[in-house]
PDB file of N, CA and C in Angstrom:
ATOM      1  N   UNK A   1      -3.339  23.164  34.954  1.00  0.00           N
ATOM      2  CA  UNK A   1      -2.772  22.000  35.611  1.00  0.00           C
ATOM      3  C   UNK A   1      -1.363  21.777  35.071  1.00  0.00           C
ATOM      4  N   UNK A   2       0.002  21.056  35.923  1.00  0.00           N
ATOM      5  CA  UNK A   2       0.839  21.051  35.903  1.00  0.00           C
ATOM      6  C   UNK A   2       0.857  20.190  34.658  1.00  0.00           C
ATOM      7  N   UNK A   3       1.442  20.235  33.279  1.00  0.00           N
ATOM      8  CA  UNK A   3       2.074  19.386  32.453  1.00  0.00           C
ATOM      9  C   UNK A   3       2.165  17.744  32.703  1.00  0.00           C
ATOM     10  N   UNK A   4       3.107  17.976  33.218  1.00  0.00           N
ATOM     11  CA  UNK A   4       3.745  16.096  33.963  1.00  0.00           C
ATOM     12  C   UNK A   4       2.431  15.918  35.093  1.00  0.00           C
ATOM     13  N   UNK A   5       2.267  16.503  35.834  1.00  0.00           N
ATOM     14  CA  UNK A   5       0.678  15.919  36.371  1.00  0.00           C
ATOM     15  C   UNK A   5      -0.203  15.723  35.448  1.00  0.00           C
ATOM     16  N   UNK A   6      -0.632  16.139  33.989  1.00  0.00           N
ATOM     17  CA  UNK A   6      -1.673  15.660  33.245  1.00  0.00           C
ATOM     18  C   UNK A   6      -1.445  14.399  32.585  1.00  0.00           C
ATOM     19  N   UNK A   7       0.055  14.159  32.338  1.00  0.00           N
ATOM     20  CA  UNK A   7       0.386  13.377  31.743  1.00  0.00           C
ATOM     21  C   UNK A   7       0.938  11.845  32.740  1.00  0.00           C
ATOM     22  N   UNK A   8       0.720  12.277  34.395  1.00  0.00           N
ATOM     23  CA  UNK A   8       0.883  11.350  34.683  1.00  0.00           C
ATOM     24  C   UNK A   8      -0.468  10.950  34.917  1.00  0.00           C
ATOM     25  N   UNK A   9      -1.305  11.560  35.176  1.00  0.00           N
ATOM     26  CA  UNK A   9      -3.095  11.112  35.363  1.00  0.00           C
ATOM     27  C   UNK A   9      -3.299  10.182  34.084  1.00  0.00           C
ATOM     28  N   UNK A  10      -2.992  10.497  32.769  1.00  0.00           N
ATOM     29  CA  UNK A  10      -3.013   9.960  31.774  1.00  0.00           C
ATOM     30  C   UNK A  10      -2.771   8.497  31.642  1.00  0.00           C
ATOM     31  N   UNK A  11      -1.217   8.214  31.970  1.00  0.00           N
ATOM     32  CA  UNK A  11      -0.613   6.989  32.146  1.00  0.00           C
ATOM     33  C   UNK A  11      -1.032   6.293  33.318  1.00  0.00           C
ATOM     34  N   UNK A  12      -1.971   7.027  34.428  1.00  0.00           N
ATOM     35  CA  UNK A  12      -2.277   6.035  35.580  1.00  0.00           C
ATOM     36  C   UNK A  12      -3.386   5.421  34.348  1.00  0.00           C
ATOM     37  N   UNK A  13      -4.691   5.988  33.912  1.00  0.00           N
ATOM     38  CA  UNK A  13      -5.596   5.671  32.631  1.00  0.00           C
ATOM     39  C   UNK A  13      -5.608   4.613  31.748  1.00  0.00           C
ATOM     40  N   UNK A  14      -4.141   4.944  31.188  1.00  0.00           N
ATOM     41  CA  UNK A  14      -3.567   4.088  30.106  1.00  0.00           C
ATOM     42  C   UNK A  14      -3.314   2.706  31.048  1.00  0.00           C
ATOM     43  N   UNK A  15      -2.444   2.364  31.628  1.00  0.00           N
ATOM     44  CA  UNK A  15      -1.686   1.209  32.654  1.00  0.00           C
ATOM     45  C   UNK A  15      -3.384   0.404  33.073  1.00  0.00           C
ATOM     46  N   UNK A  16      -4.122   1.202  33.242  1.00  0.00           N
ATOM     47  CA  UNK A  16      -5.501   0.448  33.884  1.00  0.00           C
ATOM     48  C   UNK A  16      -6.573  -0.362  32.754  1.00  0.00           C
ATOM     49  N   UNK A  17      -6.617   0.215  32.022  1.00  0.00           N
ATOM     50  CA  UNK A  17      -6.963  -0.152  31.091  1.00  0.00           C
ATOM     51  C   UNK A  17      -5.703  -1.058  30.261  1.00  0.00           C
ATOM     52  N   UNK A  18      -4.410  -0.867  30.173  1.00  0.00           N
ATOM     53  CA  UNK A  18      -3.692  -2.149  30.019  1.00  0.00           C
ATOM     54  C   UNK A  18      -4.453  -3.252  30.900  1.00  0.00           C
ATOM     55  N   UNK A  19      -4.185  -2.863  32.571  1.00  0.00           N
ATOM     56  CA  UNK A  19      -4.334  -4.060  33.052  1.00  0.00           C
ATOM     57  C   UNK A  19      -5.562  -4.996  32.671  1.00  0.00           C
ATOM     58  N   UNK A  20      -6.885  -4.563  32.547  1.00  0.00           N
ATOM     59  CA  UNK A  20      -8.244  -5.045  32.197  1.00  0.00           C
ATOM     60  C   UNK A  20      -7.962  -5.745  30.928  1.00  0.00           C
ATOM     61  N   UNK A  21      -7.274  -5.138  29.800  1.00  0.00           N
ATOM     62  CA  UNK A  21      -6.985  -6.136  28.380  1.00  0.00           C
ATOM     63  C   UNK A  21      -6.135  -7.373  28.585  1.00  0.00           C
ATOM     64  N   UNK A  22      -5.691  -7.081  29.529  1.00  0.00           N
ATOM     65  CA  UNK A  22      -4.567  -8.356  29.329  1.00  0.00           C
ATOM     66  C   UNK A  22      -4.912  -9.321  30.830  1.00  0.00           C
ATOM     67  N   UNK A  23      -5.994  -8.901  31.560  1.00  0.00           N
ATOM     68  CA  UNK A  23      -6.572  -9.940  32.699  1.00  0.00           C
ATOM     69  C   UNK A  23      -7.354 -11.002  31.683  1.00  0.00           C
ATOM     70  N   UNK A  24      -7.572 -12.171  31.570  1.00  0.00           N
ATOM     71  CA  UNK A  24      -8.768 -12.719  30.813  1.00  0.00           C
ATOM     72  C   UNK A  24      -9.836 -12.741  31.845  1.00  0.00           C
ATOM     73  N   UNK A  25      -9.965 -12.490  32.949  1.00  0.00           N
ATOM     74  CA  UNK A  25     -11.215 -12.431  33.729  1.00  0.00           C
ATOM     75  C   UNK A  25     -11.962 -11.781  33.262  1.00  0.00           C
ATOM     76  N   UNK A  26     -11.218 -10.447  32.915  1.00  0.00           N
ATOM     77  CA  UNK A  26     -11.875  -8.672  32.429  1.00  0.00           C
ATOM     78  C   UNK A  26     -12.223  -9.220  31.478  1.00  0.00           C
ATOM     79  N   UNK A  27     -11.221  -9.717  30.496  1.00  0.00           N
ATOM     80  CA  UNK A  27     -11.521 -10.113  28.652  1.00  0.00           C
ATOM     81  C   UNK A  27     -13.003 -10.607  28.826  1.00  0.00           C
ATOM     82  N   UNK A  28     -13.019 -11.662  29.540  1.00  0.00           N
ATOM     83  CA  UNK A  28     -14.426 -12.479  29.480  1.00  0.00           C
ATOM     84  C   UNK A  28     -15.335 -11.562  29.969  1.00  0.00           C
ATOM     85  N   UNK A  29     -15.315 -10.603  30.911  1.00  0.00           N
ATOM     86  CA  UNK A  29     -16.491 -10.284  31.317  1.00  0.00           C
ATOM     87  C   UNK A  29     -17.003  -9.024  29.770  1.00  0.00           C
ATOM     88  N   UNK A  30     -16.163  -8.773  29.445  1.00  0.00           N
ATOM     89  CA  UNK A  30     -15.854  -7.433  29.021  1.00  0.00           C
ATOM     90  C   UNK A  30     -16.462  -8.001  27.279  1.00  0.00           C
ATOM     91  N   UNK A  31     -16.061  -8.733  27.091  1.00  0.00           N
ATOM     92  CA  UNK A  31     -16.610  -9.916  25.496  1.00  0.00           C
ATOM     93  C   UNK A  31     -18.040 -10.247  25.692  1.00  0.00           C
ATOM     94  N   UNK A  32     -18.494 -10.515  27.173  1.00  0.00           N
ATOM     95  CA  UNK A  32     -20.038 -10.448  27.233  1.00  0.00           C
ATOM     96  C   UNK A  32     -20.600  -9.654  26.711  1.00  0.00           C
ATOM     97  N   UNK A  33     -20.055  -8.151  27.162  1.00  0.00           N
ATOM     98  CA  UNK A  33     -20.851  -7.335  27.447  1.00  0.00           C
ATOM     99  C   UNK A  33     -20.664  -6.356  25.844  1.00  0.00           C
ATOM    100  N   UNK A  34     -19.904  -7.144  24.879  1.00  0.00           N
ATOM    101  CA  UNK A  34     -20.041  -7.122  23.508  1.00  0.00           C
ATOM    102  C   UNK A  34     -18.477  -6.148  23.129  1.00  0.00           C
ATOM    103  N   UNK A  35     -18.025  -5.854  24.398  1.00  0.00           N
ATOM    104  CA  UNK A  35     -16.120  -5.268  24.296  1.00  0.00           C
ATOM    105  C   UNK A  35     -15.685  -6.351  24.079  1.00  0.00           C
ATOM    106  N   UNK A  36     -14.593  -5.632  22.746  1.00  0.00           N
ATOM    107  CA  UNK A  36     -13.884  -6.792  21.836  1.00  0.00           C
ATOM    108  C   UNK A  36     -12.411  -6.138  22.420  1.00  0.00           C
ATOM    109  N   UNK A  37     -11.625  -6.904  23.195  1.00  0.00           N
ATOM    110  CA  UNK A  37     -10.232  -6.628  23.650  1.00  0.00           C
ATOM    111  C   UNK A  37      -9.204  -6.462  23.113  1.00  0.00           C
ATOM    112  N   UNK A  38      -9.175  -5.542  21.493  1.00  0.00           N
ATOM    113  CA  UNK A  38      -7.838  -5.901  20.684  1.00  0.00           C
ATOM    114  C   UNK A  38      -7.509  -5.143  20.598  1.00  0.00           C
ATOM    115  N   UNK A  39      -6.345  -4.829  19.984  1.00  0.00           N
ATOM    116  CA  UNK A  39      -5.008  -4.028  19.782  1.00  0.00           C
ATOM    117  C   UNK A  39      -4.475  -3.496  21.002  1.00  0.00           C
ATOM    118  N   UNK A  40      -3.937  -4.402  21.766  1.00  0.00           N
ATOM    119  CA  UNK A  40      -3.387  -3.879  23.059  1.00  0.00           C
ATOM    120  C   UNK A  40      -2.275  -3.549  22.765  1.00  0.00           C
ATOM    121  N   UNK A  41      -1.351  -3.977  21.912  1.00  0.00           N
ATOM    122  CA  UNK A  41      -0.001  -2.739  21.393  1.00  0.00           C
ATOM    123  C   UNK A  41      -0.498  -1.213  20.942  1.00  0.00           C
ATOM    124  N   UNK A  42      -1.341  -0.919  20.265  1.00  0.00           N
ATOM    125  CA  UNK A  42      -2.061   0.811  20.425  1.00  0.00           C
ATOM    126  C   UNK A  42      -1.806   1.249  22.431  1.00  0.00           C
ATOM    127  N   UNK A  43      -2.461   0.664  22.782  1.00  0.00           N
ATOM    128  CA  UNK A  43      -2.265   0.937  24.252  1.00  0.00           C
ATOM    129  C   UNK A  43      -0.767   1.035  24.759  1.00  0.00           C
ATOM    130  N   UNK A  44       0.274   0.021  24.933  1.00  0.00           N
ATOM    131  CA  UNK A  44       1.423  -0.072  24.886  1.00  0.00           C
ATOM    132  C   UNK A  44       1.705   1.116  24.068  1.00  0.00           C
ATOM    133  N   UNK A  45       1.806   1.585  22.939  1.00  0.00           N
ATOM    134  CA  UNK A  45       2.773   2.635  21.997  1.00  0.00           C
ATOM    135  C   UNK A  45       1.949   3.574  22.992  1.00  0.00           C
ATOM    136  N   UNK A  46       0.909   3.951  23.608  1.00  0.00           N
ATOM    137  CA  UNK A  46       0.632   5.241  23.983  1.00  0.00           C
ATOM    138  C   UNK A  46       0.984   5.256  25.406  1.00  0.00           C
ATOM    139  N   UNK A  47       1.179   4.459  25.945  1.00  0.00           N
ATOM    140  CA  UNK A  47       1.954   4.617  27.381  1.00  0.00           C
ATOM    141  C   UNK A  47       3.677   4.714  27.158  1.00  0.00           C
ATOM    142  N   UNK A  48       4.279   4.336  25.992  1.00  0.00           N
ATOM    143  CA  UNK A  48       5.140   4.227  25.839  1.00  0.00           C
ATOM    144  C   UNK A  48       5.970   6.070  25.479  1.00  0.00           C
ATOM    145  N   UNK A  49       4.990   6.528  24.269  1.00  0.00           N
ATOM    146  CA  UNK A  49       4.582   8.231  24.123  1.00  0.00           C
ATOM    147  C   UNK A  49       4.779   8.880  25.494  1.00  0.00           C
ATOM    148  N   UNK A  50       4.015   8.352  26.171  1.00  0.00           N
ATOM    149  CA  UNK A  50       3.105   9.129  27.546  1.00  0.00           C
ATOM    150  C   UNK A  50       4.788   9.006  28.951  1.00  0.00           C
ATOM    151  N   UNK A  51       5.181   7.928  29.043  1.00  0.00           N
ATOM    152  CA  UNK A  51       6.418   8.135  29.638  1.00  0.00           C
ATOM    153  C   UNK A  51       7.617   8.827  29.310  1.00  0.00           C
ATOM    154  N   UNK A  52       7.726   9.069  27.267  1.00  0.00           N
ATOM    155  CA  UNK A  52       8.847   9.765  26.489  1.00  0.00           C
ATOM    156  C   UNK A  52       8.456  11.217  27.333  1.00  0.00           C
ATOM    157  N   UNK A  53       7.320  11.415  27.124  1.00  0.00           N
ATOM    158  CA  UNK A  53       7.056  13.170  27.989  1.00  0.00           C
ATOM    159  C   UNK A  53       7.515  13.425  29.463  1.00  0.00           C
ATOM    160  N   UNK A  54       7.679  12.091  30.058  1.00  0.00           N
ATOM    161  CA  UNK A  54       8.263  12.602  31.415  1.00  0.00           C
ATOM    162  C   UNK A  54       9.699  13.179  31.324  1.00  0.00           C
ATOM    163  N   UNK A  55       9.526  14.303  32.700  1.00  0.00           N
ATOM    164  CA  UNK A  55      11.045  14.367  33.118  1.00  0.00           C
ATOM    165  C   UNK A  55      11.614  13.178  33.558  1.00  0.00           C
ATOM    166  N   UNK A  56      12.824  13.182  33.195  1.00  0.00           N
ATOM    167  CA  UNK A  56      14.258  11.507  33.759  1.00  0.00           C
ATOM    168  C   UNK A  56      13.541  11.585  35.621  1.00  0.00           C
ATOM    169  N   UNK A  57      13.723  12.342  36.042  1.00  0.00           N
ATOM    170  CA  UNK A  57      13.288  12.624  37.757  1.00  0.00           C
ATOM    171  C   UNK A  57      12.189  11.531  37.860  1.00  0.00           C
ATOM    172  N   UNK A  58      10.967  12.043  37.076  1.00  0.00           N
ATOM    173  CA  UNK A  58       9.743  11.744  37.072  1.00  0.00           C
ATOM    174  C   UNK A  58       9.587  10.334  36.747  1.00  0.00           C
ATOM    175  N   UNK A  59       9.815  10.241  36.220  1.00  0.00           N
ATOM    176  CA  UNK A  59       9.895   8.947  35.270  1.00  0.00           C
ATOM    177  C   UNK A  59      10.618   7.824  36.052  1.00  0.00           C
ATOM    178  N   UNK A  60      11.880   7.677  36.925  1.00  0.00           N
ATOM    179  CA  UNK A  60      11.928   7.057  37.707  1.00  0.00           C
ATOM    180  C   UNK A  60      10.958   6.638  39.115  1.00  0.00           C
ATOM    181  N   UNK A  61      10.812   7.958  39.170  1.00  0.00           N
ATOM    182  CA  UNK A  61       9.945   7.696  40.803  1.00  0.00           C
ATOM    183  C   UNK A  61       8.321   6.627  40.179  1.00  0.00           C
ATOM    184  N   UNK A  62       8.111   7.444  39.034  1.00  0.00           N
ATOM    185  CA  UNK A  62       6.656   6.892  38.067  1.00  0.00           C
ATOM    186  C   UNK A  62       6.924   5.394  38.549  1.00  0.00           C
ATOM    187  N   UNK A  63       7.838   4.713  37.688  1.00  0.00           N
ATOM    188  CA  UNK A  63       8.579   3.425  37.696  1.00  0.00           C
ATOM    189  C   UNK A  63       8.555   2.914  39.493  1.00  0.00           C
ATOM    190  N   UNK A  64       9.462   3.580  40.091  1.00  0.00           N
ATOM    191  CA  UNK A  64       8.763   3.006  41.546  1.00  0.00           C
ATOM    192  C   UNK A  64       8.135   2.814  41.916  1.00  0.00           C
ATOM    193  N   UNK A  65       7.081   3.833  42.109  1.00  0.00           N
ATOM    194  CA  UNK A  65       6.097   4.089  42.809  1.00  0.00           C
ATOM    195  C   UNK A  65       4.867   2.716  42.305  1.00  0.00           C
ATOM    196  N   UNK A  66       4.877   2.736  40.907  1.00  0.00           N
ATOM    197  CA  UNK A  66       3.653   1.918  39.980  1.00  0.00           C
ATOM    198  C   UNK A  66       4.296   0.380  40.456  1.00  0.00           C
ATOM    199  N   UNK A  67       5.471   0.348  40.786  1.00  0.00           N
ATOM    200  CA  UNK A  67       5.719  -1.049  41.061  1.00  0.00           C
ATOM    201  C   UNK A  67       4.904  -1.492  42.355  1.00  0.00           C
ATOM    202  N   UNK A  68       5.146  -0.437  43.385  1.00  0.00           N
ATOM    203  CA  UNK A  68       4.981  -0.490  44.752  1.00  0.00           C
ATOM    204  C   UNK A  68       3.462  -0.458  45.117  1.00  0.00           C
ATOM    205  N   UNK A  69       2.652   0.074  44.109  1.00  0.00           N
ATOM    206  CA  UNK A  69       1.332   0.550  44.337  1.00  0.00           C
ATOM    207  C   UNK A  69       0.386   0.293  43.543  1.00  0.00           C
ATOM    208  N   UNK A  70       0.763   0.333  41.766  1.00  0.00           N
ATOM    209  CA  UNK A  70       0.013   0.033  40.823  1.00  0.00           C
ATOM    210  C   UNK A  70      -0.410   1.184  40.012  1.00  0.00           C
ATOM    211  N   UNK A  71      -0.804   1.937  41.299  1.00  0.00           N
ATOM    212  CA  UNK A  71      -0.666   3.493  40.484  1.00  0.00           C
ATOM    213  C   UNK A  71       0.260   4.562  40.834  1.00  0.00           C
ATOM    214  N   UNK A  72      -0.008   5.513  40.192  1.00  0.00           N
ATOM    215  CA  UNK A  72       1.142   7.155  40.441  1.00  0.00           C
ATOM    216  C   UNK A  72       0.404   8.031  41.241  1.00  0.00           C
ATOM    217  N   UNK A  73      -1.133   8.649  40.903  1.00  0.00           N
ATOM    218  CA  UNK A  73      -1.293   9.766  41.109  1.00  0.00           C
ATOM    219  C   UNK A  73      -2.623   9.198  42.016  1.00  0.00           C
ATOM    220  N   UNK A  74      -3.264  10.383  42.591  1.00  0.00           N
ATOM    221  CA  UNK A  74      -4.258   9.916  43.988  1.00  0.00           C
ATOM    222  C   UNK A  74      -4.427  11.481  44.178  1.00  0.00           C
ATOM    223  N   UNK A  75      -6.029  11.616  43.990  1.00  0.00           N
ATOM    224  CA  UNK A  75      -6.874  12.975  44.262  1.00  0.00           C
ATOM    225  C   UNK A  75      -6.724  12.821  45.487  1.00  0.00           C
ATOM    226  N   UNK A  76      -7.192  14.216  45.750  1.00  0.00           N
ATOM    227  CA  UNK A  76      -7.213  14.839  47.327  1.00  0.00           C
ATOM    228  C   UNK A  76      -8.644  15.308  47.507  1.00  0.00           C
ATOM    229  N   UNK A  77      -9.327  15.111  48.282  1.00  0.00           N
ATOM    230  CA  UNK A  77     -10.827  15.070  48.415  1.00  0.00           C
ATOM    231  C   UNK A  77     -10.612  16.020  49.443  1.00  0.00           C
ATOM    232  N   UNK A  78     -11.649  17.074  50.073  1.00  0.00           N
ATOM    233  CA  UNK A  78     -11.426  17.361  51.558  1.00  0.00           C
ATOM    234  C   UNK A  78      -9.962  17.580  52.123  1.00  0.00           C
ATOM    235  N   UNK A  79      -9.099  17.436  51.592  1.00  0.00           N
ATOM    236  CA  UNK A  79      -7.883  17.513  52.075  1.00  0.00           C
ATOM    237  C   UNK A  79      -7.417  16.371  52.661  1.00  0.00           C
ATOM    238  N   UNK A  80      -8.160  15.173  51.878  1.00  0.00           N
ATOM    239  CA  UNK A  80      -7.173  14.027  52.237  1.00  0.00           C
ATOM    240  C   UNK A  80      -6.913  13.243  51.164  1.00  0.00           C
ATOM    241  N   UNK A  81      -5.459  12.689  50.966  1.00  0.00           N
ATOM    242  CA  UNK A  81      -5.394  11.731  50.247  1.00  0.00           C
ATOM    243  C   UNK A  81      -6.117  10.487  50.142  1.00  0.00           C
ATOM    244  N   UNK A  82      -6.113   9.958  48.770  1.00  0.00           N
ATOM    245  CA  UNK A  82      -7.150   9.027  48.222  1.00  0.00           C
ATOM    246  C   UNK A  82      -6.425   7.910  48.390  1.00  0.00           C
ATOM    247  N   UNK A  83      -5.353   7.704  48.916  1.00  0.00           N
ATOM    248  CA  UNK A  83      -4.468   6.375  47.921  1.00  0.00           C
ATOM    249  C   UNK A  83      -4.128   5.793  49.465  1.00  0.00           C
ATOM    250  N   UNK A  84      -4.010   6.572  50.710  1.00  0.00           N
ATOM    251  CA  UNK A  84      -3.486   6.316  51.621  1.00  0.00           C
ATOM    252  C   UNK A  84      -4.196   6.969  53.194  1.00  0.00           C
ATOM    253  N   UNK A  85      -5.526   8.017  52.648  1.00  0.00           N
ATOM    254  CA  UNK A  85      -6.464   8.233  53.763  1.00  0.00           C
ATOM    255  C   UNK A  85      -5.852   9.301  54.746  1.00  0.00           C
ATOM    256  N   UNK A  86      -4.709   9.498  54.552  1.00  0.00           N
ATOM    257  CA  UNK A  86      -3.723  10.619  55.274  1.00  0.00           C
ATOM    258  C   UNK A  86      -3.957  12.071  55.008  1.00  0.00           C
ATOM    259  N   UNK A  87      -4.771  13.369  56.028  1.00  0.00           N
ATOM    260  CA  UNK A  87      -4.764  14.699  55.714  1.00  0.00           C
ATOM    261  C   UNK A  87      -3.692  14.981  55.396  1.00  0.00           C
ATOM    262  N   UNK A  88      -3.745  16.137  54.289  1.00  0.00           N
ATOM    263  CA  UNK A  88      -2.686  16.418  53.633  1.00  0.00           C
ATOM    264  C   UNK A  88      -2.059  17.743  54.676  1.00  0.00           C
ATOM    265  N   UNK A  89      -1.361  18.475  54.719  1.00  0.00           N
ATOM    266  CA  UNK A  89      -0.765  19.596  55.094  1.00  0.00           C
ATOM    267  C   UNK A  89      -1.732  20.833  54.708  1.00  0.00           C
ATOM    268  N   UNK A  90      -2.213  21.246  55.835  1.00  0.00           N
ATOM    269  CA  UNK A  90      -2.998  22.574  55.439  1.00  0.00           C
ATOM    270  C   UNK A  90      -2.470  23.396  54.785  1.00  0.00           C
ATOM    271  N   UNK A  91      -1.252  23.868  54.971  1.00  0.00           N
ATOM    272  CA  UNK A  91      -0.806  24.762  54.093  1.00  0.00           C
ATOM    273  C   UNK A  91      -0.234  24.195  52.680  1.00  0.00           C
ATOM    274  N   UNK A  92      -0.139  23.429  52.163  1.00  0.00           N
ATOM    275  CA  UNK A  92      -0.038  22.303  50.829  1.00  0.00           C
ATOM    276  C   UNK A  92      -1.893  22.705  50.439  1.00  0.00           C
ATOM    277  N   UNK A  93      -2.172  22.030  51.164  1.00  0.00           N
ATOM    278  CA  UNK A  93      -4.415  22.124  50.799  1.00  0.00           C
ATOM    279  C   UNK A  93      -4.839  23.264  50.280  1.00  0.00           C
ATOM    280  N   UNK A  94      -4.146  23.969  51.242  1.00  0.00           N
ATOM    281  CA  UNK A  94      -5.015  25.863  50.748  1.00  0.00           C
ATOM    282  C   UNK A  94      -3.925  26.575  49.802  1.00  0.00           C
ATOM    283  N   UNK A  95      -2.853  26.126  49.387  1.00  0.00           N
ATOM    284  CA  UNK A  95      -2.310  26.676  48.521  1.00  0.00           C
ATOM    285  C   UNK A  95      -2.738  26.907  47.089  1.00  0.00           C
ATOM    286  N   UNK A  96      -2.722  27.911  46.406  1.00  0.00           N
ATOM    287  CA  UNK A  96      -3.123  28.387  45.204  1.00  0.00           C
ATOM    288  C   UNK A  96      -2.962  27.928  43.951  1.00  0.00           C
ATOM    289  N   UNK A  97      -1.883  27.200  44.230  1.00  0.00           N
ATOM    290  CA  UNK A  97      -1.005  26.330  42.882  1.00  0.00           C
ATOM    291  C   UNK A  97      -0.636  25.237  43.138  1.00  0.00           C
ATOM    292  N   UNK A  98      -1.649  24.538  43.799  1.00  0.00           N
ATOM    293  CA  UNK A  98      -1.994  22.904  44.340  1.00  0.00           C
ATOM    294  C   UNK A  98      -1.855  22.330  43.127  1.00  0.00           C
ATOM    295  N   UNK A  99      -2.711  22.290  41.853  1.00  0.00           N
ATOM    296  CA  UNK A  99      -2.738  21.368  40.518  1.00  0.00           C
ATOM    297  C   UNK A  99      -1.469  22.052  39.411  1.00  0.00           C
ATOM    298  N   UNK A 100      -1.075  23.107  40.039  1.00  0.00           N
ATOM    299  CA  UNK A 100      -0.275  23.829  38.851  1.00  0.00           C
ATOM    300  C   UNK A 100       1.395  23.473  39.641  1.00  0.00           C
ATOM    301  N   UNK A 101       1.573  22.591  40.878  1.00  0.00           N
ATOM    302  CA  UNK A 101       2.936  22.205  41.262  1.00  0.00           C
ATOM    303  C   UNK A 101       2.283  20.568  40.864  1.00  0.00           C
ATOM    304  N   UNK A 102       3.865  20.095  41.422  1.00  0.00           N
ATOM    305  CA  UNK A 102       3.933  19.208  41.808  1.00  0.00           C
ATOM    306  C   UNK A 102       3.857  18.502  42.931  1.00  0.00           C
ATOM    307  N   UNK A 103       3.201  18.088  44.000  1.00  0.00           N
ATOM    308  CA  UNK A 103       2.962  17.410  44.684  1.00  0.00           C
ATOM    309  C   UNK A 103       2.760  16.324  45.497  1.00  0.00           C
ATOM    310  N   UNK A 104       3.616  15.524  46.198  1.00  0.00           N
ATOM    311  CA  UNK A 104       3.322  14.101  46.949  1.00  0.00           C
ATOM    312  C   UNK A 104       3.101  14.273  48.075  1.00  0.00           C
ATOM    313  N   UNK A 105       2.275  12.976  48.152  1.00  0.00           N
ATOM    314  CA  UNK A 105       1.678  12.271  49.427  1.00  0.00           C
ATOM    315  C   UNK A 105       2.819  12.348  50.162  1.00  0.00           C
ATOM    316  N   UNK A 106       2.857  12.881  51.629  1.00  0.00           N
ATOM    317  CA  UNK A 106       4.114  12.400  52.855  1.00  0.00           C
ATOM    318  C   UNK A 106       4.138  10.932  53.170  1.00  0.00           C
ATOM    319  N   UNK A 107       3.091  10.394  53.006  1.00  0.00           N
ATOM    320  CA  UNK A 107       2.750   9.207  53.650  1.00  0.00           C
ATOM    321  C   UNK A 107       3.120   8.024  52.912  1.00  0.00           C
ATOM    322  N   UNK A 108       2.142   8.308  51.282  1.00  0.00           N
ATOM    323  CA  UNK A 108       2.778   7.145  50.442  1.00  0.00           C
ATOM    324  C   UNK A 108       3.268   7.204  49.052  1.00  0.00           C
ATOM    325  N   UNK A 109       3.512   8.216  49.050  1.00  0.00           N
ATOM    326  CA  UNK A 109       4.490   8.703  47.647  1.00  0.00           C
ATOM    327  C   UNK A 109       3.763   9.139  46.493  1.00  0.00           C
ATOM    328  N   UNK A 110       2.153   9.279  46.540  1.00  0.00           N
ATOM    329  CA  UNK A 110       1.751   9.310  45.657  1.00  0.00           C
ATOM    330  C   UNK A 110       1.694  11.017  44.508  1.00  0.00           C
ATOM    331  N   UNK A 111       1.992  10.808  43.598  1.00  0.00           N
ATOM    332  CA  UNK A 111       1.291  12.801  43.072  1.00  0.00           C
ATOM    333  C   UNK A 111       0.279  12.730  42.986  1.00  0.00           C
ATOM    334  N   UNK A 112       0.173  13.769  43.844  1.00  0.00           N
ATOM    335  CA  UNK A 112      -1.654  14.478  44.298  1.00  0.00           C
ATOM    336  C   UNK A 112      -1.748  15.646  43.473  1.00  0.00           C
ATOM    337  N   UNK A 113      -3.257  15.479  42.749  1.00  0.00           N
ATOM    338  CA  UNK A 113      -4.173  16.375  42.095  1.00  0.00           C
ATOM    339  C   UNK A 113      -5.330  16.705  43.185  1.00  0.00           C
ATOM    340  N   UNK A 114      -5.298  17.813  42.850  1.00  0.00           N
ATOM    341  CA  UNK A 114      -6.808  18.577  43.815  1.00  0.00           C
ATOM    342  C   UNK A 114      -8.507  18.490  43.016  1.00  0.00           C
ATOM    343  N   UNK A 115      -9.230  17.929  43.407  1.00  0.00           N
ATOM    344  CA  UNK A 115     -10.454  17.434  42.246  1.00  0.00           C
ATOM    345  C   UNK A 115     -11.827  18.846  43.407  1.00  0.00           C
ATOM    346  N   UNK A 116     -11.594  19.202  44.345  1.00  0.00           N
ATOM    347  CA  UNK A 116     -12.596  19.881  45.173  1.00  0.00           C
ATOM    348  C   UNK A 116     -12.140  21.450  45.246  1.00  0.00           C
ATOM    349  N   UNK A 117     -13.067  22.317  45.162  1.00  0.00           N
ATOM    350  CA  UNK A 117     -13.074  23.412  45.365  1.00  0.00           C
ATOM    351  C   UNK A 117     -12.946  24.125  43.809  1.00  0.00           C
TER     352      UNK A 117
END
């Protein structure tokens, strides 16, 4: 798998689990269920790591895109995107080095990983 695709799957990970620590809805549900919500700067320094590894390219669009959407990256099931329900390009789908490029959604910007076949 492509480098900057592992590492952006990573930071979609990291950012989600930010978001749940710092909702108190999550906190509360999450304190029930005996999850103790602390050190959310550990989280912060490792998304912080996790963006130093992007390319400058990458790393902007990352920044867009997460504004616009929440997340970066969106599997491809069947040959359709996850994030936006749009078939991808057959010849993009059946290509050989689907997880080993880089890849976006036409539709909604997302980088697509291949999780089938």
């Amino acid at each position: 798998m492509n480098p900057q695709l592992q590492v952006l799957i990573a930071l979609q990970d990291i950012l989600l689990m930010i978001r749940e620590a710092k909702d108190p809805t999550q906190t509360k549900a999450l304190g029930k269920m005996g999850f103790k919500m602390t050190n959310v700067e550990s989280l912060e320094n490792t998304r912080e790591n996790l963006e130093n590894q992007l390319s400058p390219a990458i790393l902007r669009e990352y920044s867009r895109v997460t504004k616009r959407h929440g997340r970066i990256v969106a599997p491809v099931i069947r040959g359709t995107c996850h994030a936006c329900f749009v078939r991808i390009p057959s010849a993009i789908d059946a290509a050989d080095d689907r997880n080993k490029t880089l890849y976006r959604c036409e539709n909604c910007g997302m980088y697509l990983y291949w999780v089938d076949k």
